[in-house]
Protein backbone atom coordinates (compact mmCIF):
# COMPACT_ATOMS: atom_id res chain seq x y z
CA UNK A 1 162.91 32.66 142.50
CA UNK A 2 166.56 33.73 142.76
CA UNK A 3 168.46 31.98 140.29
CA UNK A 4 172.19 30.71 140.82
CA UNK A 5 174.35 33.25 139.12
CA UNK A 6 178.46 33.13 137.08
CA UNK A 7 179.59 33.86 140.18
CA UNK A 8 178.04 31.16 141.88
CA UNK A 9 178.81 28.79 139.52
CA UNK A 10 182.59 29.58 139.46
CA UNK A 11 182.75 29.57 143.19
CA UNK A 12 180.83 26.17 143.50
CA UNK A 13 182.68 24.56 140.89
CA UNK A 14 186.06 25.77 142.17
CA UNK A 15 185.22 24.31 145.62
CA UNK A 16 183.83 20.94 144.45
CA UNK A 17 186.91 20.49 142.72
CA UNK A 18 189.19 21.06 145.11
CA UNK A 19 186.63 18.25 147.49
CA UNK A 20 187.81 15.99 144.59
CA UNK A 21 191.70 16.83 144.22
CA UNK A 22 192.42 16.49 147.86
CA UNK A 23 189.95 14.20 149.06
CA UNK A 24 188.57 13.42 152.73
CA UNK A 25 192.18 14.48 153.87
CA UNK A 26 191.01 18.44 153.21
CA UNK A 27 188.37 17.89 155.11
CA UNK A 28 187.78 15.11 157.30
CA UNK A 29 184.79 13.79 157.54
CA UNK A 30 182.99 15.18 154.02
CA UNK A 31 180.37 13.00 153.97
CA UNK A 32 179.33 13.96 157.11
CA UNK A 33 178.91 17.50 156.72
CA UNK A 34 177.40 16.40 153.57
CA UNK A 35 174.55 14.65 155.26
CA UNK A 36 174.36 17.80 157.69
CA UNK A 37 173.64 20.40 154.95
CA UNK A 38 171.28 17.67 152.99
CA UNK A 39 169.48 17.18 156.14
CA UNK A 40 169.05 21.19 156.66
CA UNK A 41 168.09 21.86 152.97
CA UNK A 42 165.26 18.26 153.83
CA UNK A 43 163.60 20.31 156.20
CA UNK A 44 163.47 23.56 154.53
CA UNK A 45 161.71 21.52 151.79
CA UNK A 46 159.59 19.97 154.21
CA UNK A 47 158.38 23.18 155.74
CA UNK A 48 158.02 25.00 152.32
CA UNK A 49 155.52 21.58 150.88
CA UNK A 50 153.98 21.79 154.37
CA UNK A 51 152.86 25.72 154.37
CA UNK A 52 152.05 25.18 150.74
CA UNK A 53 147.74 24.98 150.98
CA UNK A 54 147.95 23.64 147.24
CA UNK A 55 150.09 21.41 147.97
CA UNK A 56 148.25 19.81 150.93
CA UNK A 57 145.24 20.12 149.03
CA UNK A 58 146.43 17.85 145.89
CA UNK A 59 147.65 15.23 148.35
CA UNK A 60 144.68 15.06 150.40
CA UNK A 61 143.06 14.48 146.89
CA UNK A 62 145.18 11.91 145.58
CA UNK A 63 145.52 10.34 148.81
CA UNK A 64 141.49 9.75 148.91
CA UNK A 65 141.40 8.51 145.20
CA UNK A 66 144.13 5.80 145.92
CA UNK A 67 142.62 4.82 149.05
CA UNK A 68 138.76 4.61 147.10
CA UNK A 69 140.54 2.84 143.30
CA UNK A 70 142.72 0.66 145.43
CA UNK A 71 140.07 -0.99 147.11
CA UNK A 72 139.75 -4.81 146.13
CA UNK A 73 136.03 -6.38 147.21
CA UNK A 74 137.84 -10.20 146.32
CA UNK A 75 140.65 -9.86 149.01
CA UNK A 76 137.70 -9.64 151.67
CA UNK A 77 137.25 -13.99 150.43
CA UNK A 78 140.50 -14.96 150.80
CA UNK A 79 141.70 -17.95 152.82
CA UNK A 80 145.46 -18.69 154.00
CA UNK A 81 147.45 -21.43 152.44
CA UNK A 82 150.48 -22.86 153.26
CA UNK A 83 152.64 -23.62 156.41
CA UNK A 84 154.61 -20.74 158.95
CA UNK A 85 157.64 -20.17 156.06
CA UNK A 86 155.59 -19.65 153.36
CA UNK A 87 151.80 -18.45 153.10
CA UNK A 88 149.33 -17.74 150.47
CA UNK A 89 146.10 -16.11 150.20
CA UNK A 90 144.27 -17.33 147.38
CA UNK A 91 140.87 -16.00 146.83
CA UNK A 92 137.68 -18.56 147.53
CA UNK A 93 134.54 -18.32 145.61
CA UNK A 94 132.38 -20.37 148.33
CA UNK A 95 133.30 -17.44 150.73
CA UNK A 96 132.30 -14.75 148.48
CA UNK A 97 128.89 -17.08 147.73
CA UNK A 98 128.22 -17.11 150.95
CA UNK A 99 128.18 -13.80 151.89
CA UNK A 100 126.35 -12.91 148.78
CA UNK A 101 123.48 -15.70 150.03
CA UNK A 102 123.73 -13.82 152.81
CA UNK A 103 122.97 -10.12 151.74
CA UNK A 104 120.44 -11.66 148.92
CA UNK A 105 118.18 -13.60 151.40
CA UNK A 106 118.60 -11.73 154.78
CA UNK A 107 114.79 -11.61 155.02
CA UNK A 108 114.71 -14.88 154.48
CA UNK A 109 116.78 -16.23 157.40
CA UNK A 110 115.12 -14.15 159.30
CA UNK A 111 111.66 -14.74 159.06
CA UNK A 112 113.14 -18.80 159.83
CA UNK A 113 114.77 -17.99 162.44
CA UNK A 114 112.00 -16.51 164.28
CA UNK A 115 109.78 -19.00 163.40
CA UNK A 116 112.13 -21.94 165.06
CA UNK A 117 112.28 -19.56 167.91
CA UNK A 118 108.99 -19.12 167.92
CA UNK A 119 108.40 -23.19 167.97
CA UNK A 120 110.65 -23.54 170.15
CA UNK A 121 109.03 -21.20 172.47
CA UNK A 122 105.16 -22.77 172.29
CA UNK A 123 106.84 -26.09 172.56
CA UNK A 124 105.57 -27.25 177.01
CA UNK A 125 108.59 -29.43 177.03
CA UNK A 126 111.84 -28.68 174.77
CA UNK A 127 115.54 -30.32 175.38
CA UNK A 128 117.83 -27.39 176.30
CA UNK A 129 115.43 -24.94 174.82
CA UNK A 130 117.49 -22.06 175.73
CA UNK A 131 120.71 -23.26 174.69
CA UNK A 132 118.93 -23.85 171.33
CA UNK A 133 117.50 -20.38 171.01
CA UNK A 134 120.94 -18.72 171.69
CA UNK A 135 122.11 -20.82 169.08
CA UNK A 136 119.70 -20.10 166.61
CA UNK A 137 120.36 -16.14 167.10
CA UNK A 138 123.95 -16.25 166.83
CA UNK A 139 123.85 -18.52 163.27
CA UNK A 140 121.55 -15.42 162.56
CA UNK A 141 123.67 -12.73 163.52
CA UNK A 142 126.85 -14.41 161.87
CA UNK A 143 124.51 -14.34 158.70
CA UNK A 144 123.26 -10.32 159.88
CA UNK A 145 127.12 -9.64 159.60
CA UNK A 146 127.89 -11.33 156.74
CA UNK A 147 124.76 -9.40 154.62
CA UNK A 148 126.04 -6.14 156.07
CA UNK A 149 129.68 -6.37 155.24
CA UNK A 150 128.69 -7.49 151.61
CA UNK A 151 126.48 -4.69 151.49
CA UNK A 152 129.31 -1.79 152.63
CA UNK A 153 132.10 -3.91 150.14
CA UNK A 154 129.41 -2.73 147.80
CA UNK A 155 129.19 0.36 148.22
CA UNK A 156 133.29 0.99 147.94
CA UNK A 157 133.43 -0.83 144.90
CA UNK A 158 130.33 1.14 143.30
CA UNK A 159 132.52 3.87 145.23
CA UNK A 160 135.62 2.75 143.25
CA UNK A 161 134.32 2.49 139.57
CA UNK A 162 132.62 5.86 139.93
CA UNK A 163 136.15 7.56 140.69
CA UNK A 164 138.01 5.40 138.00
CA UNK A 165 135.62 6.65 135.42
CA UNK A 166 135.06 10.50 136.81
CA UNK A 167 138.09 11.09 138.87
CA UNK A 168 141.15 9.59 137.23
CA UNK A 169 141.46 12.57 134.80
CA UNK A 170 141.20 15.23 137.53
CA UNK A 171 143.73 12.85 139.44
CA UNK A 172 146.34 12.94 136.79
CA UNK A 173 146.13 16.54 136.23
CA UNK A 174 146.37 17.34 140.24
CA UNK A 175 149.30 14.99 139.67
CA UNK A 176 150.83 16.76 137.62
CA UNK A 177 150.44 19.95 139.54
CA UNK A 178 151.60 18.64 142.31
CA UNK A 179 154.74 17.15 141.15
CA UNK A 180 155.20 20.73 139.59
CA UNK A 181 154.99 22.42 143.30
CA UNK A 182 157.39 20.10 144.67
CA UNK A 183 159.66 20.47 141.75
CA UNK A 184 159.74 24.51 141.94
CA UNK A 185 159.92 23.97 145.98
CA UNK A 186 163.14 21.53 145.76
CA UNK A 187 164.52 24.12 143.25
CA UNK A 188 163.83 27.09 145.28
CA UNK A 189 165.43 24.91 148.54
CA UNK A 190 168.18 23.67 146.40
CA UNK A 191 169.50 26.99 145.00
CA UNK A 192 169.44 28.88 148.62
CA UNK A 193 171.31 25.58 150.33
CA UNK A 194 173.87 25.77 147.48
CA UNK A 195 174.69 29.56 147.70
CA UNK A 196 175.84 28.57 151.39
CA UNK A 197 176.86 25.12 151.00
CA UNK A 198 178.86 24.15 148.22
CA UNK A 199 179.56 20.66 149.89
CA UNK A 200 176.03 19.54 148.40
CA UNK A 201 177.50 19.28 144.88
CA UNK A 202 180.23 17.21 146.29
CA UNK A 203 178.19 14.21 144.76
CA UNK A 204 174.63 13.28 143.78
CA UNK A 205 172.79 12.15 146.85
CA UNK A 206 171.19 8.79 146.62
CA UNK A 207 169.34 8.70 149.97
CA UNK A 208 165.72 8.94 150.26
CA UNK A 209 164.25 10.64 153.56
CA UNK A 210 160.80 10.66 154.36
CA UNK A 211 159.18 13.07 157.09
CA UNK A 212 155.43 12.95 158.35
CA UNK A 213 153.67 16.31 159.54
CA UNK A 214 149.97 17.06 160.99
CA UNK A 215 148.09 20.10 159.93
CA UNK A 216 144.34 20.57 160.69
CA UNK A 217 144.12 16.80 161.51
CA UNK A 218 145.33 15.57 158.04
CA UNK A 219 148.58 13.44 157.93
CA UNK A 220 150.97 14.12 155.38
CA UNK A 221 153.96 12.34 153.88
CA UNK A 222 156.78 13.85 152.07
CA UNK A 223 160.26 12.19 150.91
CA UNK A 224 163.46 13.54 149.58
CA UNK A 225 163.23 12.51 145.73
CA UNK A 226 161.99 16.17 144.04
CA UNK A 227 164.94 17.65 146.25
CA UNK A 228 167.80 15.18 145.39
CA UNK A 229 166.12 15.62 141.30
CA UNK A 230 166.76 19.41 141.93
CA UNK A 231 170.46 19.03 142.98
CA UNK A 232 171.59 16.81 141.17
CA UNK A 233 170.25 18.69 138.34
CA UNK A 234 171.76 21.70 139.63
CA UNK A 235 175.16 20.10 140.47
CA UNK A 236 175.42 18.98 136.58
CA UNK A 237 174.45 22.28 135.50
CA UNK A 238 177.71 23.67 137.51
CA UNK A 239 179.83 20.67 136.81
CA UNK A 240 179.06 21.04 132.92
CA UNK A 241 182.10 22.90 131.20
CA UNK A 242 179.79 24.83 129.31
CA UNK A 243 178.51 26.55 132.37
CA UNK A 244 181.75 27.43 133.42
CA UNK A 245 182.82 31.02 133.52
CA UNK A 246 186.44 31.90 133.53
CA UNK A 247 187.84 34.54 135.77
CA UNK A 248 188.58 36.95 133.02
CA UNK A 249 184.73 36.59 131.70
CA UNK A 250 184.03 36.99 135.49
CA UNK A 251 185.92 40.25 135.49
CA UNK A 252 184.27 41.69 132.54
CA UNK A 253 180.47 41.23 134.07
């Protein structure tokens, strides 16, 4: 990676300043061209994460073990509280012990249900027989649904514990590697915007942009924070007196 060199420092510096001695009266309009060459350097940072296969690999990884440990099997029993300014969901234990009955004696319900079918069926004369029997087989398919959802909650939550105890120190360490390609990606973006446009040491930028991108059917999302790290820590390295080089020390490298 080409690093920023005396030269560059002195001619950033020297142009920064003069931003700050004259103001938006040098050049009208600052902040916009400062959100032009910010927006340029986003997207080379964007393409650079995007062609990156390690990159996209560690976030398709980290993506699935946040989607698997973030799972909560309790906020599938909550009920609604409150009025249209101000609701709550508050978790219910009779919904959770219901669908547990439910999983835990499917067989059960079945094998009754059939059989008051089954009366009803033999039975030569029976008050809105049909009516009865559809009713009977929906209760039992509510109950059907309710065993099979439990049973799938189950299986993310087994799901879940598995990865918090056998994943989370692979996660941390593709973490880490990841935030370490972004970092060296920003830097890389940062120093090749700055040799062409000084006006992105003019300040340290604040905003956050995000971008989304599709490759092989994945979905990624990327923001702006290792890039504004990577100026701004470049912009204090130039700023800093100690990294400024006279013109005679210029003259004698």
């Amino acid at each position: 990676m080409q690093e920023l060199n005396k030269k560059d420092y002195a001619r950033i510096k020297k142009v920064n300043q003069t931003y700050h001695h004259l103001g938006i009266t040098w050049v009208p309009g600052i902040e916009e061209k400062l959100g032009q060459a910010y927006g340029k350097a986003f997207q080379a940072f964007v393409e650079r994460c995007q062609n990156n296969a390690e990159w996209r690999n560690a976030y398709l990884f980290m993506q699935n073990y946040k989607d698997v440990v973030n799972f909560d099997m309790d906020s599938h029993f909550e009920i609604t509280l409150g009025d249209s300014e101000y609701k709550l969901k508050v978790f219910n234990a009779n919904i959770k012990n219901e669908y547990i009955d439910s999983h835990e004696n499917l067989d059960k319900y079945r094998r009754q249900t059939n059989e008051k079918i089954n009366a009803l069926n033999q039975k030569r004369f029976a008050l809105c027989r049909k009516f009865r029997i559809e009713q009977l087989k929906q209760k039992f398919q509510n109950i059907e649904n309710e065993a099979n959802l439990y049973a799938y909650w189950q299986r993310k939550d087994a799901l879940k514990n598995d990865y918090l105890q056998n994943q989370t120190e692979k996660y941390h360490a593709v973490h880490a590697k990841f935030e370490q390609i972004e970092a060296n990606a920003a830097r890389t973006v940062a120093i090749e915007a700055l040799k062409h446009k000084s006006v992105l040491t003019y300040r340290d930028i604040d905003t956050v942009l995000t971008s989304n991108f599709e490759v092989d059917g994945n979905t990624y999302t990327i923001n702006s924070k290792a890039l504004n790290a990577a100026l701004s820590e470049l912009r204090h390295e130039i700023m800093d007196e100690k990294a400024t080089t006279t013109e005679n020390e210029l003259s004698r490298n």
